[in-house]
C-alpha atoms as a PDB file:
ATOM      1  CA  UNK A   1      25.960  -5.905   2.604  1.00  0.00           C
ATOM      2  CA  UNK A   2      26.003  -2.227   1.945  1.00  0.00           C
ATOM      3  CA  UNK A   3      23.454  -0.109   3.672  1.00  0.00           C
ATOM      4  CA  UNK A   4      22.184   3.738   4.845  1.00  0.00           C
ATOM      5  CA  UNK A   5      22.108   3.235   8.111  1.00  0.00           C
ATOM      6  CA  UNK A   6      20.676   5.948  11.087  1.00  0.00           C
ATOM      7  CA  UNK A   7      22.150   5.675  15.106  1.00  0.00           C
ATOM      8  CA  UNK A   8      20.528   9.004  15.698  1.00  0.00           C
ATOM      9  CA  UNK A   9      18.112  11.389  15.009  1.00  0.00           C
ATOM     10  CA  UNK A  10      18.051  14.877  14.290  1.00  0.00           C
ATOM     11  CA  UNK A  11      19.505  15.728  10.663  1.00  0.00           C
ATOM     12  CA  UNK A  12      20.229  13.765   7.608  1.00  0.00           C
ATOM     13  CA  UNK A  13      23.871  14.149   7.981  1.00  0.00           C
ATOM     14  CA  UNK A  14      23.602  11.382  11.097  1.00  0.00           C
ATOM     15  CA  UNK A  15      22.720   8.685   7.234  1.00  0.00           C
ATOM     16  CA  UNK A  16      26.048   6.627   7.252  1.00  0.00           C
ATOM     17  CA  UNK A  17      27.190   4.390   4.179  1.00  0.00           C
ATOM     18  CA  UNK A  18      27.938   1.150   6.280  1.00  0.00           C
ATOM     19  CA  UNK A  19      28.498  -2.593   5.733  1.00  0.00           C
ATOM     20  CA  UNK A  20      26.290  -4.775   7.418  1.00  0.00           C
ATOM     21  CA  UNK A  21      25.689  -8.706   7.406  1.00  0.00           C
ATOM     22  CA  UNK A  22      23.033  -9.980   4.723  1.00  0.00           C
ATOM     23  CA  UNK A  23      19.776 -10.700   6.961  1.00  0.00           C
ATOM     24  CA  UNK A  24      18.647 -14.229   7.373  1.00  0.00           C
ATOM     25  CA  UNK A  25      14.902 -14.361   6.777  1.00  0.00           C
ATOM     26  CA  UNK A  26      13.026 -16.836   9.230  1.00  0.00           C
ATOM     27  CA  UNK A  27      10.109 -19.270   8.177  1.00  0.00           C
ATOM     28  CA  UNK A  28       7.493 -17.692   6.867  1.00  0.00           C
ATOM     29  CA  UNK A  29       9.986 -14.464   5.641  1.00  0.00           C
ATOM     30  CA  UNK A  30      11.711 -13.324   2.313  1.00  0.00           C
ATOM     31  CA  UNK A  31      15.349 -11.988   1.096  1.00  0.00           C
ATOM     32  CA  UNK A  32      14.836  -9.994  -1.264  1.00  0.00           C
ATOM     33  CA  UNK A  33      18.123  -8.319  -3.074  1.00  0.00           C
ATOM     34  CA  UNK A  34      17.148  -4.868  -3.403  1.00  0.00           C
ATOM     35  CA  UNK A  35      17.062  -3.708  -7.330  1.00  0.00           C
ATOM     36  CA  UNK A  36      15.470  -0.009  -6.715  1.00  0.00           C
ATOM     37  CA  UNK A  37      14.213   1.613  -3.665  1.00  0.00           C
ATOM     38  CA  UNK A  38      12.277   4.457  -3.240  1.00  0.00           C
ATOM     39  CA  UNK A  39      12.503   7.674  -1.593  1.00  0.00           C
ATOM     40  CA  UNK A  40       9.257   9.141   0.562  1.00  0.00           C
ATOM     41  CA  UNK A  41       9.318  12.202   2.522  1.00  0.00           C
ATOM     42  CA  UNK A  42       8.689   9.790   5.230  1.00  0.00           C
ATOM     43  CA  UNK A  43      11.986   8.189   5.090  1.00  0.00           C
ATOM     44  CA  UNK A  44      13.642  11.968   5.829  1.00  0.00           C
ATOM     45  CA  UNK A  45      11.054  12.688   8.302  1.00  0.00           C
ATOM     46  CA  UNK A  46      12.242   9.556   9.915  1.00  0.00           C
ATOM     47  CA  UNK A  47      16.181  10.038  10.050  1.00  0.00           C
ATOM     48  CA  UNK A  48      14.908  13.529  11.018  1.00  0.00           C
ATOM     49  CA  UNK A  49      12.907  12.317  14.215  1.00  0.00           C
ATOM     50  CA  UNK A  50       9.606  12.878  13.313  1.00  0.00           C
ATOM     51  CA  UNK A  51       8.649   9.491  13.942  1.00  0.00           C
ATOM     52  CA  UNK A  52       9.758   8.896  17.597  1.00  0.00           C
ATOM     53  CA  UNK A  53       8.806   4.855  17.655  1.00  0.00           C
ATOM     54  CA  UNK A  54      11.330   4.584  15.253  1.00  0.00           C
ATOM     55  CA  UNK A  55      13.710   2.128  16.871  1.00  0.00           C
ATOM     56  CA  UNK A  56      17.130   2.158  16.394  1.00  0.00           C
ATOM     57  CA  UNK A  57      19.458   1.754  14.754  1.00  0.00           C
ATOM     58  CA  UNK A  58      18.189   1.449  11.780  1.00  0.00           C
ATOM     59  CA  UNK A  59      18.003   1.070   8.076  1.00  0.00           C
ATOM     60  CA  UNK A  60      15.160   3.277   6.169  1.00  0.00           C
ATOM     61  CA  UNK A  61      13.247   2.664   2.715  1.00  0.00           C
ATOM     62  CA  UNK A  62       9.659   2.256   2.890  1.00  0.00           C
ATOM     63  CA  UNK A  63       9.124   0.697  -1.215  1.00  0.00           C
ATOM     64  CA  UNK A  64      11.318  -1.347  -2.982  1.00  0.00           C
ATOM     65  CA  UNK A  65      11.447  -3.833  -5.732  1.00  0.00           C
ATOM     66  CA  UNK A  66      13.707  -6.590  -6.198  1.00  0.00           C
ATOM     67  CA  UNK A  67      14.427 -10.392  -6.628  1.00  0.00           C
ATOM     68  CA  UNK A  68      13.837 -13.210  -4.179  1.00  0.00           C
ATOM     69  CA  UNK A  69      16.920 -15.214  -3.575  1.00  0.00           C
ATOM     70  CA  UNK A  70      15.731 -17.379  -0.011  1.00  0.00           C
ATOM     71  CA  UNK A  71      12.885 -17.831   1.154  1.00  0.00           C
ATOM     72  CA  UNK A  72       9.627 -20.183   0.144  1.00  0.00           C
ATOM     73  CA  UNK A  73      10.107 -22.341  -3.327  1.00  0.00           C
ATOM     74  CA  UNK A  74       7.402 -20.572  -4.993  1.00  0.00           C
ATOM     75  CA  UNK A  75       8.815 -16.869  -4.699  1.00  0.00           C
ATOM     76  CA  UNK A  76      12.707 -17.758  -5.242  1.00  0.00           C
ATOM     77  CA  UNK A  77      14.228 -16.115  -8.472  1.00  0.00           C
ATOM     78  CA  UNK A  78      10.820 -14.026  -8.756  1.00  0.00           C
ATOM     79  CA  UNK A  79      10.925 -10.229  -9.075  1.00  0.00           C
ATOM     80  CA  UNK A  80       8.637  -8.701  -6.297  1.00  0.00           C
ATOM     81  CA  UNK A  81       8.282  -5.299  -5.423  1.00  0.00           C
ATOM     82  CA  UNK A  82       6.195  -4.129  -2.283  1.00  0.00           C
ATOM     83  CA  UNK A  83       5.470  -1.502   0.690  1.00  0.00           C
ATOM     84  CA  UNK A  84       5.041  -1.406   3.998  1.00  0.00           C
ATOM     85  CA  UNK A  85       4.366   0.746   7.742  1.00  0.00           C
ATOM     86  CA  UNK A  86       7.048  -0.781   9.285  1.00  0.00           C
ATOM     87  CA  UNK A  87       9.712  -1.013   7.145  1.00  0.00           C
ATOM     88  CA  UNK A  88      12.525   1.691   7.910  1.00  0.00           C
ATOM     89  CA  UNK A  89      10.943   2.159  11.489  1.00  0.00           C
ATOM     90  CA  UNK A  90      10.384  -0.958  13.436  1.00  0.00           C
ATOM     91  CA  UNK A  91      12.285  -2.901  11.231  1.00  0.00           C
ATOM     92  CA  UNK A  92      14.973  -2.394   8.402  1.00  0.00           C
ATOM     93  CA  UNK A  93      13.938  -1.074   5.074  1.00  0.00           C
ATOM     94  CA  UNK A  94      15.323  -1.177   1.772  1.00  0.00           C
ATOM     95  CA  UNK A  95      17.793   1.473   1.157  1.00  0.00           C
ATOM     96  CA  UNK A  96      20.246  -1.458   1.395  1.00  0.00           C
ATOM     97  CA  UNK A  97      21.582  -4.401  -0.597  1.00  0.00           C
ATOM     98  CA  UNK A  98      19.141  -6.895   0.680  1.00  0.00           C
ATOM     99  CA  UNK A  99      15.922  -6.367   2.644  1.00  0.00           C
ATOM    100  CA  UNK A 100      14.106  -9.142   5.049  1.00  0.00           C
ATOM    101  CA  UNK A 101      10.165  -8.947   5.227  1.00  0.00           C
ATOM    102  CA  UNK A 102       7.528 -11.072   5.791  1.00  0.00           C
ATOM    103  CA  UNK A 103       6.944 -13.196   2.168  1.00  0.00           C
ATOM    104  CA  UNK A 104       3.282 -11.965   2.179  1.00  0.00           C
ATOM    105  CA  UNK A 105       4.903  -8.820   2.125  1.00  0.00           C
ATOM    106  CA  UNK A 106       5.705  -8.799  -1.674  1.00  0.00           C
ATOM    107  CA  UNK A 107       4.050  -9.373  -4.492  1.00  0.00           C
ATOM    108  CA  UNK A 108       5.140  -9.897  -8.083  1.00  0.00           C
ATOM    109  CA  UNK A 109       6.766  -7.094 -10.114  1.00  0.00           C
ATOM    110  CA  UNK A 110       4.411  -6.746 -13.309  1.00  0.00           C
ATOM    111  CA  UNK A 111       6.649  -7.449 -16.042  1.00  0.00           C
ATOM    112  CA  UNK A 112       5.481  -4.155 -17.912  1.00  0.00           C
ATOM    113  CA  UNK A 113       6.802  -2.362 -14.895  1.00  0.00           C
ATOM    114  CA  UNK A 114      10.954  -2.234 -14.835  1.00  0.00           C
ATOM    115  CA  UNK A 115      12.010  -2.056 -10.859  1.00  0.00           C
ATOM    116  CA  UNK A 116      12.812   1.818 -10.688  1.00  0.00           C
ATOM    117  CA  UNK A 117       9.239   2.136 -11.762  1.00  0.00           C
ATOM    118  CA  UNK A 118       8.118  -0.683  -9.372  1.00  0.00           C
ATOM    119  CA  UNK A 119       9.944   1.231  -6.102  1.00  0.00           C
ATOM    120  CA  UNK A 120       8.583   4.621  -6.689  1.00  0.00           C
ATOM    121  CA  UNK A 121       4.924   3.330  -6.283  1.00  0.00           C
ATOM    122  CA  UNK A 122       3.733   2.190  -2.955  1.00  0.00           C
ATOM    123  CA  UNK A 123       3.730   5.047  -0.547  1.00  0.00           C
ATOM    124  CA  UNK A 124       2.339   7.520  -3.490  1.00  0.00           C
ATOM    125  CA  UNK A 125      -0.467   4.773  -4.707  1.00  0.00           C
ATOM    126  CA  UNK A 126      -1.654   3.751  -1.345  1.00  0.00           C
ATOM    127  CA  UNK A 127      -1.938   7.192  -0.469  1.00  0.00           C
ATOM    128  CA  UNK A 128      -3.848   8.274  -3.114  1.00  0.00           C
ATOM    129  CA  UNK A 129      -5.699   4.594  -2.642  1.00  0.00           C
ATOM    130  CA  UNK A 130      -6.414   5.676   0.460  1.00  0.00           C
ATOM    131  CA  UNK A 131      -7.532   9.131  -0.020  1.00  0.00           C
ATOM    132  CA  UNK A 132     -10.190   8.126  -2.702  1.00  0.00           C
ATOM    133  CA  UNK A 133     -11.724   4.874  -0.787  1.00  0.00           C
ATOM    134  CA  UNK A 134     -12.284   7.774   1.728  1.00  0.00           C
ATOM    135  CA  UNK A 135     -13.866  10.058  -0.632  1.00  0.00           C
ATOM    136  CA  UNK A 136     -16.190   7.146  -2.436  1.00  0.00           C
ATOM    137  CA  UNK A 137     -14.953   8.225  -5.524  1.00  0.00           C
ATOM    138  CA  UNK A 138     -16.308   6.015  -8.412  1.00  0.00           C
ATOM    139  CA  UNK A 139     -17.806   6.205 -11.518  1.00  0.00           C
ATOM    140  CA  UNK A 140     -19.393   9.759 -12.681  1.00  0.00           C
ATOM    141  CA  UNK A 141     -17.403  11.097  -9.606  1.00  0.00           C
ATOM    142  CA  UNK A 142     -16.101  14.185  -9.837  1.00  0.00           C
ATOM    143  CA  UNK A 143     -12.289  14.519  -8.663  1.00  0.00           C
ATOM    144  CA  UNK A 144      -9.882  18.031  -8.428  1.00  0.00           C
ATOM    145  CA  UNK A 145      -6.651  17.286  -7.809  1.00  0.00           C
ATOM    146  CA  UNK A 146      -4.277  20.128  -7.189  1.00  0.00           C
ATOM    147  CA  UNK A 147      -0.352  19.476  -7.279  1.00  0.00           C
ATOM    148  CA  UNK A 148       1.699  17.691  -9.397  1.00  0.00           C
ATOM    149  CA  UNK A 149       3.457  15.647  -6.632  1.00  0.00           C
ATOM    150  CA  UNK A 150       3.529  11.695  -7.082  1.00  0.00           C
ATOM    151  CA  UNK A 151       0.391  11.591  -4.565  1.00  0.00           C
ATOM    152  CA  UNK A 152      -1.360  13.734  -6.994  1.00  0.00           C
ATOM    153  CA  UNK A 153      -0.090  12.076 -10.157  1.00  0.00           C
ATOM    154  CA  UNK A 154      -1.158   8.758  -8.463  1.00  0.00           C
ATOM    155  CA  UNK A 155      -4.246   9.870  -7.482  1.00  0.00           C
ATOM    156  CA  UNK A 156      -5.635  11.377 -10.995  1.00  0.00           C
ATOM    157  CA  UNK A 157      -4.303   7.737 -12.158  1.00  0.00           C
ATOM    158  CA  UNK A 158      -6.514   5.734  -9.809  1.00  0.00           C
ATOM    159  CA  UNK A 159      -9.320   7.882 -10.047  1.00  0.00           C
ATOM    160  CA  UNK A 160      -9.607   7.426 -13.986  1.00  0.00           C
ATOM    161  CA  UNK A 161      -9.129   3.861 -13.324  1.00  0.00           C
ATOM    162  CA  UNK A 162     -12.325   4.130 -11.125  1.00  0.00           C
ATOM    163  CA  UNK A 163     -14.250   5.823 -14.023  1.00  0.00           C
ATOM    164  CA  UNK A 164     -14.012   9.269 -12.370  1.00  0.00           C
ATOM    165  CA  UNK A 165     -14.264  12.415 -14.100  1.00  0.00           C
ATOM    166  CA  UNK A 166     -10.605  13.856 -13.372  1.00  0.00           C
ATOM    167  CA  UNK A 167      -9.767  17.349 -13.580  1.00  0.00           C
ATOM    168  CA  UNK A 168      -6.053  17.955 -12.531  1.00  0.00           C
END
């Protein structure tokens, strides 16, 4: 399979276009032929060295979406998309043709959703998630968000969802 792949840290230019053998997912574990994958500023951070448990070598891409071709019966053929901590740093991520994760690892792509659109969300929404479970914002909560980054944009999203009054 074709892959980014990282031996070293340091500066992007250590990214190398290689071909790699197709994981084999173990029981309990997905394939999942990679459709879209995002890009975080975590993934760069990580081929820079900012994240020195990083083992290596090693593939980055934190979000992805794509279809299951092995795994369990009830997932194969299904369009999944997910996120997840140790994708890109403990284990390979999805800035390849085929990614191996753990099957409750994915969940299924909303059909509304196409899989670019699926891949860009997971590190911006559970962010933002994140940030406003903090912050107990609710209804008749008053939010500010300031920047226009996908946190932000994923954050005014989620807080409107949550019946907050959103000011952006």
């Amino acid at each position: 399979m074709k892959a980014l792949q990282f031996s070293q840290t340091g500066d992007l230019s250590a990214l190398r276009y290689v071909d790699l053998p197709t994981p084999l997912p173990a029981a309990g574990e997905v394939l999942v032929e990679v459709r879209a994958s995002g890009l975080n500023p975590s993934d760069v951070k990580n081929v820079l060295g900012r994240f020195p448990y990083t083992t290596l070598p090693r593939i980055p891409g934190r979000d992805f979406a794509g279809v299951v071709v092995q795994g369990p019966q009830n997932l194969l053929g299904k369009a999944v998309w997910g996120t997840g901590k140790e994708l890109g740093f403990y284990n390979d991520g999805a800035h390849a043709a085929y990614v191996k994760l753990p099957a409750d690892g994915v969940a299924l792509k909303p059909e509304s959703l196409s899989f670019s659109q699926a891949a860009s969300l997971g590190v911006p929404y559970t962010t933002a998630w994140d940030a406003l479970e903090r912050s107990g914002v609710g209804r008749g909560t008053r939010v500010l968000v300031i920047g226009a980054g996908a946190v932000g944009r994923a954050a005014l999203a989620l807080a409107r969802v949550r019946g907050a009054h959103v000011l952006g």
